[in-house]
PDB file of N, CA and C in Angstrom:
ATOM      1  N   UNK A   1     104.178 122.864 109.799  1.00  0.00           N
ATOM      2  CA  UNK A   1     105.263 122.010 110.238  1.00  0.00           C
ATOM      3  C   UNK A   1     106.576 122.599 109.704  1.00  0.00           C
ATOM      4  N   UNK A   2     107.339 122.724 110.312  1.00  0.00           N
ATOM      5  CA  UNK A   2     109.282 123.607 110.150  1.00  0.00           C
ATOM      6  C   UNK A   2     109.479 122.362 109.451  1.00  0.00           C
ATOM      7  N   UNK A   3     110.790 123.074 108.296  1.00  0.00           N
ATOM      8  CA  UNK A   3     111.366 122.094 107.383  1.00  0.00           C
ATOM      9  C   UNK A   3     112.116 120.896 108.638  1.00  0.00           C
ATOM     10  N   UNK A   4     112.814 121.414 109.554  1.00  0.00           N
ATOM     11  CA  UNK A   4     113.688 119.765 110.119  1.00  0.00           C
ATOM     12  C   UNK A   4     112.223 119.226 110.666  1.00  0.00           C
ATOM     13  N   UNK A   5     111.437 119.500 111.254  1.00  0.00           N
ATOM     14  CA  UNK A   5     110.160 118.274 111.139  1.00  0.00           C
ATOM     15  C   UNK A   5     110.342 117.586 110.393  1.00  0.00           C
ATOM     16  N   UNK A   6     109.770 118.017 109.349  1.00  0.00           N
ATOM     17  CA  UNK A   6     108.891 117.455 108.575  1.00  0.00           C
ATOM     18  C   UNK A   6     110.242 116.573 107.868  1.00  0.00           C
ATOM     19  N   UNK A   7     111.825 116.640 107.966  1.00  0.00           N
ATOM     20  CA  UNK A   7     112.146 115.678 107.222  1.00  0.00           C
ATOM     21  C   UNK A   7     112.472 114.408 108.566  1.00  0.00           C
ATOM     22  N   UNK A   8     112.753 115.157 109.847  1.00  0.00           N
ATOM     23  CA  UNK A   8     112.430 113.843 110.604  1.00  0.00           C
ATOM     24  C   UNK A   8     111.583 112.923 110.542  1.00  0.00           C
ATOM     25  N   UNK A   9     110.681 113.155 110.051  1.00  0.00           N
ATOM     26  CA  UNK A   9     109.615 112.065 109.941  1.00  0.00           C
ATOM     27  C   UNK A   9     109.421 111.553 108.348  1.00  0.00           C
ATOM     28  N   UNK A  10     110.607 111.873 107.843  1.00  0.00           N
ATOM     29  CA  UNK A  10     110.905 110.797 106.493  1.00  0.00           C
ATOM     30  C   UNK A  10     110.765 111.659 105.238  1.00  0.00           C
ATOM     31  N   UNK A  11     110.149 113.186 105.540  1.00  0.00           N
ATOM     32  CA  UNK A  11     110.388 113.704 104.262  1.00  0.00           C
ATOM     33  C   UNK A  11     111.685 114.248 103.370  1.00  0.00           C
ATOM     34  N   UNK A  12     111.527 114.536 102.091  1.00  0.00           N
ATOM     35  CA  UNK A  12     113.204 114.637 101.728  1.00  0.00           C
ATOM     36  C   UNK A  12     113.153 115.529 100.514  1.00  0.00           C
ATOM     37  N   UNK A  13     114.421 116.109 100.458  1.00  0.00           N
ATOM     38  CA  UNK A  13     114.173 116.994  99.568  1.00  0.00           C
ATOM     39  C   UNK A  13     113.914 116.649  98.017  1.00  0.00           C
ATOM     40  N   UNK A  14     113.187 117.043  97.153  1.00  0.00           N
ATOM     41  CA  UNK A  14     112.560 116.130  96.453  1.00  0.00           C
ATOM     42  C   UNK A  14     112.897 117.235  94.792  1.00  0.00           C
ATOM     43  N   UNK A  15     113.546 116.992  93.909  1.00  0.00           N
ATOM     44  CA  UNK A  15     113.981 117.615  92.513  1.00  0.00           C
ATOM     45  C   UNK A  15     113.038 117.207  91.561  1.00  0.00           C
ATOM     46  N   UNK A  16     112.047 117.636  90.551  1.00  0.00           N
ATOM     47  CA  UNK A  16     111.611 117.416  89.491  1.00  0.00           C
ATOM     48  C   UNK A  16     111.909 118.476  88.046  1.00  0.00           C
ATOM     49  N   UNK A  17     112.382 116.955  87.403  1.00  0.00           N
ATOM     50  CA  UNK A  17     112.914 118.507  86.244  1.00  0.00           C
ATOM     51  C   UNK A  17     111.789 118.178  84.774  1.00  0.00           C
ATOM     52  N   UNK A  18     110.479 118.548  85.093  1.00  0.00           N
ATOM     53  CA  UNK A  18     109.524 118.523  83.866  1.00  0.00           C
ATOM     54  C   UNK A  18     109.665 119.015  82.448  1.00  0.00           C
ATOM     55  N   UNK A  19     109.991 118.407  82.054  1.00  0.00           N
ATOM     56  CA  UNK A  19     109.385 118.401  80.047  1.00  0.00           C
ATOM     57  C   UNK A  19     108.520 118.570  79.645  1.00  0.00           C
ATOM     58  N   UNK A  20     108.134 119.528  79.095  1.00  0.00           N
ATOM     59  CA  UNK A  20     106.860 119.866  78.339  1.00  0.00           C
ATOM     60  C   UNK A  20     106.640 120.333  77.326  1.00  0.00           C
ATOM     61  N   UNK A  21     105.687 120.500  76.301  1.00  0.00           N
ATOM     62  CA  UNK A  21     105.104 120.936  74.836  1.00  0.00           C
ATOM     63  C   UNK A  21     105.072 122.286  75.540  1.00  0.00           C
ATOM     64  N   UNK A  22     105.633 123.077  74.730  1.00  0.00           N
ATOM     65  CA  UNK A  22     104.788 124.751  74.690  1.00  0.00           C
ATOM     66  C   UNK A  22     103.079 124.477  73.835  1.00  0.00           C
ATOM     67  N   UNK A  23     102.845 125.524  74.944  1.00  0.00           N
ATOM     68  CA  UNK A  23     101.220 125.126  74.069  1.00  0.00           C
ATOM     69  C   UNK A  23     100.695 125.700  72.848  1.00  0.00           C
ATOM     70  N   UNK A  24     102.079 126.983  72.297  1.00  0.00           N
ATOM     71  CA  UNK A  24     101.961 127.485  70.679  1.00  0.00           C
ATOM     72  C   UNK A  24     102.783 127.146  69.927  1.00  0.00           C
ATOM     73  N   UNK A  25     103.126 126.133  69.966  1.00  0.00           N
ATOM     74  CA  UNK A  25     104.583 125.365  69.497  1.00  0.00           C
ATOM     75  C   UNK A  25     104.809 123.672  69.885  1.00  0.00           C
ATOM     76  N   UNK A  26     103.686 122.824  70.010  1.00  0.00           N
ATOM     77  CA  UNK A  26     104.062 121.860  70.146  1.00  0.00           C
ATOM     78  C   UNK A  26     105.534 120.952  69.992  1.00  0.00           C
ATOM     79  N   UNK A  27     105.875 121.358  68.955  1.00  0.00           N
ATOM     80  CA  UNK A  27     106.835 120.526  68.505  1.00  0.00           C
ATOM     81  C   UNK A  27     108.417 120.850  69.462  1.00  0.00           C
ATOM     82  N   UNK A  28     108.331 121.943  70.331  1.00  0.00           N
ATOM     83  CA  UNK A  28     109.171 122.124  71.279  1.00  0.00           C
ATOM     84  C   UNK A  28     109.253 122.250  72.558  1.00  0.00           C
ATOM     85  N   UNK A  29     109.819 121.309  72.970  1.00  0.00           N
ATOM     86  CA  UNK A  29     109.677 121.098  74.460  1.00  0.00           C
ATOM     87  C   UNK A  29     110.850 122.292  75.250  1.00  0.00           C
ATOM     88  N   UNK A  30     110.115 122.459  76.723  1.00  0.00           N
ATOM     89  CA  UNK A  30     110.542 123.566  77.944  1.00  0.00           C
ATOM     90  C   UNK A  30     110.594 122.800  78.886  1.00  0.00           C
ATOM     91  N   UNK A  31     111.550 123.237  79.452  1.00  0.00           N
ATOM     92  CA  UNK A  31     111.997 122.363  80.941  1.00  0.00           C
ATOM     93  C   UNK A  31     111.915 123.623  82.141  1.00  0.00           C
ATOM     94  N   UNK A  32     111.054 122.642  82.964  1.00  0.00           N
ATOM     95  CA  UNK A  32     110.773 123.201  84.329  1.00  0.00           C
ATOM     96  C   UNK A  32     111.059 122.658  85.443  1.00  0.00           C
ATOM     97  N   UNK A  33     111.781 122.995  86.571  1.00  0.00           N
ATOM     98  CA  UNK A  33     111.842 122.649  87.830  1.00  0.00           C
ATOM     99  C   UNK A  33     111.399 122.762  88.696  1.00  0.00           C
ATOM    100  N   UNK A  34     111.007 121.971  89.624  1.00  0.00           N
ATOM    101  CA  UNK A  34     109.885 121.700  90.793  1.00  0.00           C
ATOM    102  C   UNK A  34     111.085 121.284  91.889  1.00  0.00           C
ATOM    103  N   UNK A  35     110.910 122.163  92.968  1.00  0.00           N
ATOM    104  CA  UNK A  35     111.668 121.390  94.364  1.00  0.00           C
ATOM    105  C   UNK A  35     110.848 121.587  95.575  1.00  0.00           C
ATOM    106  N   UNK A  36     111.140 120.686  96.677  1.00  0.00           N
ATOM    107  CA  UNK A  36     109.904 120.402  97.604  1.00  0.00           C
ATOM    108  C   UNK A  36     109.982 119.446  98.490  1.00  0.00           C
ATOM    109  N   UNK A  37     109.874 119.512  99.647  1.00  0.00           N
ATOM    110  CA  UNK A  37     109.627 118.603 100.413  1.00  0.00           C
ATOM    111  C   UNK A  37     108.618 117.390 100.337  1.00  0.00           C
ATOM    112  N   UNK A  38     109.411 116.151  99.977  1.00  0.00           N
ATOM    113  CA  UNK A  38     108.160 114.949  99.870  1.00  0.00           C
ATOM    114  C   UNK A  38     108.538 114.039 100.616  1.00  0.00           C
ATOM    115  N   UNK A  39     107.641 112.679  99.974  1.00  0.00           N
ATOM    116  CA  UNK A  39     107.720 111.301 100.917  1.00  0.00           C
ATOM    117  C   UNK A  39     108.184 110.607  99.715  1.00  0.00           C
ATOM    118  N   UNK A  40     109.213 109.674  99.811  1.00  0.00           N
ATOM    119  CA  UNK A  40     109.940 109.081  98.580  1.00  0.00           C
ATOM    120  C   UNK A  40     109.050 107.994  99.619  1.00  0.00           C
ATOM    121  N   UNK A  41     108.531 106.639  98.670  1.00  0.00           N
ATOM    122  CA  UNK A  41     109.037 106.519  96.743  1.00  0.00           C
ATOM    123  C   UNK A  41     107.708 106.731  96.538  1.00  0.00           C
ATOM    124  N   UNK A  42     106.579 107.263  96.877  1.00  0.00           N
ATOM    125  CA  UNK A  42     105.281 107.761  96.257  1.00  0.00           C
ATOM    126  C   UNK A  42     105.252 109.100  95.498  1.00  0.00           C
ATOM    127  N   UNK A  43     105.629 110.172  96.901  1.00  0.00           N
ATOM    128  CA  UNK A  43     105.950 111.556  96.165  1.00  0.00           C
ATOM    129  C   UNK A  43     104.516 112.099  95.869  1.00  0.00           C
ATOM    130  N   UNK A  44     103.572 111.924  97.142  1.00  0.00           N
ATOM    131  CA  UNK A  44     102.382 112.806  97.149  1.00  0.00           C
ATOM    132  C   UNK A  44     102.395 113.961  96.898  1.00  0.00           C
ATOM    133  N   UNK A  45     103.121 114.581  97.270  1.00  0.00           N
ATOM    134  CA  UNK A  45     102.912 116.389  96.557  1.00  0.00           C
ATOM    135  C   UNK A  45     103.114 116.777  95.517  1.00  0.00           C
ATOM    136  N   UNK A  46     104.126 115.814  94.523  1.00  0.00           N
ATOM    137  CA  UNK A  46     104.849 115.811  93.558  1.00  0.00           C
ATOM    138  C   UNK A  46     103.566 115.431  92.824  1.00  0.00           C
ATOM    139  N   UNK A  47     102.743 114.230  92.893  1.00  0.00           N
ATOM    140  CA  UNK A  47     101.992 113.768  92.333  1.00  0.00           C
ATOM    141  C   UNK A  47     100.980 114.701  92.031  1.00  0.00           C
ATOM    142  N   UNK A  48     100.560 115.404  93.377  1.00  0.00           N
ATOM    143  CA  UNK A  48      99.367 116.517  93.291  1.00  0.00           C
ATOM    144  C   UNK A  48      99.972 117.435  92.861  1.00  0.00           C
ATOM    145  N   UNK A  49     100.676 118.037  92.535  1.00  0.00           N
ATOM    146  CA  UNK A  49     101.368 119.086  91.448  1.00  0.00           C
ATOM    147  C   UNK A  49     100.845 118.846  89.817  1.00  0.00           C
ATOM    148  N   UNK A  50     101.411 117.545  89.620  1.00  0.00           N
ATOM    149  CA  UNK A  50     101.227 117.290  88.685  1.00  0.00           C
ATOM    150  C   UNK A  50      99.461 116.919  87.914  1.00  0.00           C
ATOM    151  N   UNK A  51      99.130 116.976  88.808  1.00  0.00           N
ATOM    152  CA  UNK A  51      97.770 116.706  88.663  1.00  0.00           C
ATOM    153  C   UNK A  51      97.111 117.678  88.414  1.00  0.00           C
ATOM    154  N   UNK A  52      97.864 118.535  89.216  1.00  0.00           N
ATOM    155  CA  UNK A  52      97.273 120.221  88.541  1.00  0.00           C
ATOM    156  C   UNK A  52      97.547 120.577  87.517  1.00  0.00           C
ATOM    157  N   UNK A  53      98.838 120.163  86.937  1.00  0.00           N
ATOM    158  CA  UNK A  53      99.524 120.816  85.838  1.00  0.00           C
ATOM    159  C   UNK A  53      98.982 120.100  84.816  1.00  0.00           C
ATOM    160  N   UNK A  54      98.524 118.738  84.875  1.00  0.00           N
ATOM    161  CA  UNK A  54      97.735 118.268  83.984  1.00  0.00           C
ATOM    162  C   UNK A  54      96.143 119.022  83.428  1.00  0.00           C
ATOM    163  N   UNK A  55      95.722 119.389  84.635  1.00  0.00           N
ATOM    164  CA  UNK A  55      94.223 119.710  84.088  1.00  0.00           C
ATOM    165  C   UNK A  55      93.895 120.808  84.186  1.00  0.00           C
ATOM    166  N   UNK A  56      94.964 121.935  84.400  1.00  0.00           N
ATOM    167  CA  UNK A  56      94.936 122.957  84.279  1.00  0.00           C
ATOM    168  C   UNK A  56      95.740 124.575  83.431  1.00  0.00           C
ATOM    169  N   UNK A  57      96.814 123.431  83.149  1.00  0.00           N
ATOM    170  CA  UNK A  57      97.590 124.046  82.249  1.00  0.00           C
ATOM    171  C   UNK A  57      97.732 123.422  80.575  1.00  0.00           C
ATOM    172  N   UNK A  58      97.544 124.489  79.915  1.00  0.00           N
ATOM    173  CA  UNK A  58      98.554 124.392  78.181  1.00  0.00           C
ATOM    174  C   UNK A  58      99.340 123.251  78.080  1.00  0.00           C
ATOM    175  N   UNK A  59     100.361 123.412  78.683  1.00  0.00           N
ATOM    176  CA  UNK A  59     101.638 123.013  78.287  1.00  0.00           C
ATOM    177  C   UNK A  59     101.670 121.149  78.509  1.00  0.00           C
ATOM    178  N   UNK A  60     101.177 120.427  77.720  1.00  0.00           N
ATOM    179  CA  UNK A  60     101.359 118.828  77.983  1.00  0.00           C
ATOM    180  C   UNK A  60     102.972 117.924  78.279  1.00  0.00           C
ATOM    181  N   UNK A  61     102.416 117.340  78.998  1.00  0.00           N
ATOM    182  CA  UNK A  61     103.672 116.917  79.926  1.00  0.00           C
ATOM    183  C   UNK A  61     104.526 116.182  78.655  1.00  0.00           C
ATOM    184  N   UNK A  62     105.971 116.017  78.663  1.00  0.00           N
ATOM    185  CA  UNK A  62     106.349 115.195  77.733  1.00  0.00           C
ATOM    186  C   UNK A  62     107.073 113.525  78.986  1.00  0.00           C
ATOM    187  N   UNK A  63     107.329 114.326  79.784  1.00  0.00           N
ATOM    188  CA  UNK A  63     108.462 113.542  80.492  1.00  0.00           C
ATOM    189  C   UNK A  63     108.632 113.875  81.941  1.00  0.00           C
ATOM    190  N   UNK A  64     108.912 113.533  83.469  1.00  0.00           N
ATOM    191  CA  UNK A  64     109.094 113.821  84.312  1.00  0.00           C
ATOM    192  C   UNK A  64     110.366 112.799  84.865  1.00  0.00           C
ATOM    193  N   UNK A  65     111.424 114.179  85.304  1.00  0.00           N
ATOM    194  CA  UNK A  65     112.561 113.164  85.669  1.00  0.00           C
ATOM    195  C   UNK A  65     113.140 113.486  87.480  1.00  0.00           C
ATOM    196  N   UNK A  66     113.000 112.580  88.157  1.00  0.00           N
ATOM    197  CA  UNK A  66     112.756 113.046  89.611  1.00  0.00           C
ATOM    198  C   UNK A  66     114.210 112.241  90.440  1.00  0.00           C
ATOM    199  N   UNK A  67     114.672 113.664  91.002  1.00  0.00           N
ATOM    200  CA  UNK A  67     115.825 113.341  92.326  1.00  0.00           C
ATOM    201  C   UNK A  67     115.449 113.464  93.731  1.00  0.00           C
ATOM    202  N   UNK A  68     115.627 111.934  94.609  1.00  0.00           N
ATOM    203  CA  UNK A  68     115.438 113.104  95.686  1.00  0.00           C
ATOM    204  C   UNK A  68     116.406 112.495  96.885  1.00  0.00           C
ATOM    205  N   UNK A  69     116.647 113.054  97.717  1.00  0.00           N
ATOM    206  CA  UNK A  69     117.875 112.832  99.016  1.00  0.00           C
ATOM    207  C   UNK A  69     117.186 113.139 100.244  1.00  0.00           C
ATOM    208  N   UNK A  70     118.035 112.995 101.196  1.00  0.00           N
ATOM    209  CA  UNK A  70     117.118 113.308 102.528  1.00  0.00           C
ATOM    210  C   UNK A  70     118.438 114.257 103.057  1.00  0.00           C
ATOM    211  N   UNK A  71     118.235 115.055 103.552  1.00  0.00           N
ATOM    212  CA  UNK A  71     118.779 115.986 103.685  1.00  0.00           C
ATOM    213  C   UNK A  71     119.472 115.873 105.454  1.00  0.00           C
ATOM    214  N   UNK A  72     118.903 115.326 106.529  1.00  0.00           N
ATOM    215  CA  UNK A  72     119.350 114.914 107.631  1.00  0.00           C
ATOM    216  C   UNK A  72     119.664 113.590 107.232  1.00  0.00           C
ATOM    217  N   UNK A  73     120.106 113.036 107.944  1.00  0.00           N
ATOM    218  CA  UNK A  73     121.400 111.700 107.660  1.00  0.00           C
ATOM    219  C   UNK A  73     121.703 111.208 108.977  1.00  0.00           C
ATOM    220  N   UNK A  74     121.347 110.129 109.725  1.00  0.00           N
ATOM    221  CA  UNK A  74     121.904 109.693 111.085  1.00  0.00           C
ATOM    222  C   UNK A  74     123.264 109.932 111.214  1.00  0.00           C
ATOM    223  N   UNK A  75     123.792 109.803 109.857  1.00  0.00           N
ATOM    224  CA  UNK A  75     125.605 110.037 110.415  1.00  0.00           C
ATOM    225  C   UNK A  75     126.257 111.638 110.349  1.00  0.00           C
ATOM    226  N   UNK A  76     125.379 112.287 109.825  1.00  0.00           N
ATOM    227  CA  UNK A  76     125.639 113.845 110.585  1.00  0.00           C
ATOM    228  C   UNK A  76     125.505 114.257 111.886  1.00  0.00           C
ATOM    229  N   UNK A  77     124.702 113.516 112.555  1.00  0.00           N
ATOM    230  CA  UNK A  77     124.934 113.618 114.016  1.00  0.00           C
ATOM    231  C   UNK A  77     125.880 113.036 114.900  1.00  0.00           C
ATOM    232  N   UNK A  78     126.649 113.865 115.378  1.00  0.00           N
ATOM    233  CA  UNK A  78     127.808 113.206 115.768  1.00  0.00           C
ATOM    234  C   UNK A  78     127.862 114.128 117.499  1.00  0.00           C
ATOM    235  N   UNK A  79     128.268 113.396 118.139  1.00  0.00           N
ATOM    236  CA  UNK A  79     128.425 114.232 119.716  1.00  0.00           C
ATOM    237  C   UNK A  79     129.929 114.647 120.264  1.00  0.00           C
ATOM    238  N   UNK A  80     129.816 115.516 120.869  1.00  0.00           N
ATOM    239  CA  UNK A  80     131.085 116.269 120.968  1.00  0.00           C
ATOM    240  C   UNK A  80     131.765 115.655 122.165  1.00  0.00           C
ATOM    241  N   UNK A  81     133.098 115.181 122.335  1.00  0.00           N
ATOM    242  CA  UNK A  81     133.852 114.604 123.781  1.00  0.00           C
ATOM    243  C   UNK A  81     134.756 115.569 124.465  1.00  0.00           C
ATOM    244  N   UNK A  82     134.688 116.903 123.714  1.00  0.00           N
ATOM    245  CA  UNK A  82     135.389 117.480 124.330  1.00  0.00           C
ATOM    246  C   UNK A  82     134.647 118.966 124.555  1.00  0.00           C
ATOM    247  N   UNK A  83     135.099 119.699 125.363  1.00  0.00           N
ATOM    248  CA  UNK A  83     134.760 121.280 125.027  1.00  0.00           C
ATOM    249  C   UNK A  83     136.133 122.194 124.806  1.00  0.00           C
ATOM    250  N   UNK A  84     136.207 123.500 124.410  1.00  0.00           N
ATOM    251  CA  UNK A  84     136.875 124.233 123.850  1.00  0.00           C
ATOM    252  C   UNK A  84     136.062 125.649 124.179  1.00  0.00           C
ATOM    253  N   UNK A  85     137.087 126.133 125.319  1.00  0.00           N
ATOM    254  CA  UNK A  85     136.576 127.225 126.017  1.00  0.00           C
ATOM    255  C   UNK A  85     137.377 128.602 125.786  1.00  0.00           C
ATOM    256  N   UNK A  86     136.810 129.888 125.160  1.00  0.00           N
ATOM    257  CA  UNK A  86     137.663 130.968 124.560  1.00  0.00           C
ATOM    258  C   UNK A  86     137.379 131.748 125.530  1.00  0.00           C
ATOM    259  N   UNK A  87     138.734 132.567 126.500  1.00  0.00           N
ATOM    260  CA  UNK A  87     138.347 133.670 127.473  1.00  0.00           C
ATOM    261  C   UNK A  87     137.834 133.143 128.284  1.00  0.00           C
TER     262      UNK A  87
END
């Protein structure tokens, strides 16, 4: 599915900025970013990301902090009343 699909039908661009333990250094947390096309306010892919990162990686989650927007907007579409002809 092409990115303008898939946000016509409600997906949006989706920011995660993860906190985590280093896994030889607990006591200091690393920040990672995740961006992606999702479905707000569940955030299935986001979720299955994380699900991986849970049971498959070192690094234990401390915190997950999530933005997301929709990137088409009904009021960006706007129709033209005139034309403008060069040559």
């Amino acid at each position: 599915m092409s990115s303008l699909h898939a946000q016509l039908k409600g997906q949006r661009l989706t920011t995660a900025e993860i906190i985590y333990h280093l896994p030889d250094f607990p006591d200091i947390l690393q920040s990672f970013v995740w961006q992606n096309l999702d479905t707000a306010p569940r955030f299935p892919i986001l979720r299955r990301f994380l699900r991986f990162w849970d049971t498959n990686l070192e690094g234990a989650l401390h915190h997950v902090r999530v933005a997301s927007s929709p990137l088409v907007k009904p009021a960006e579409f706007k129709f033209v009343e005139g034309e403008l002809r060069l040559h």
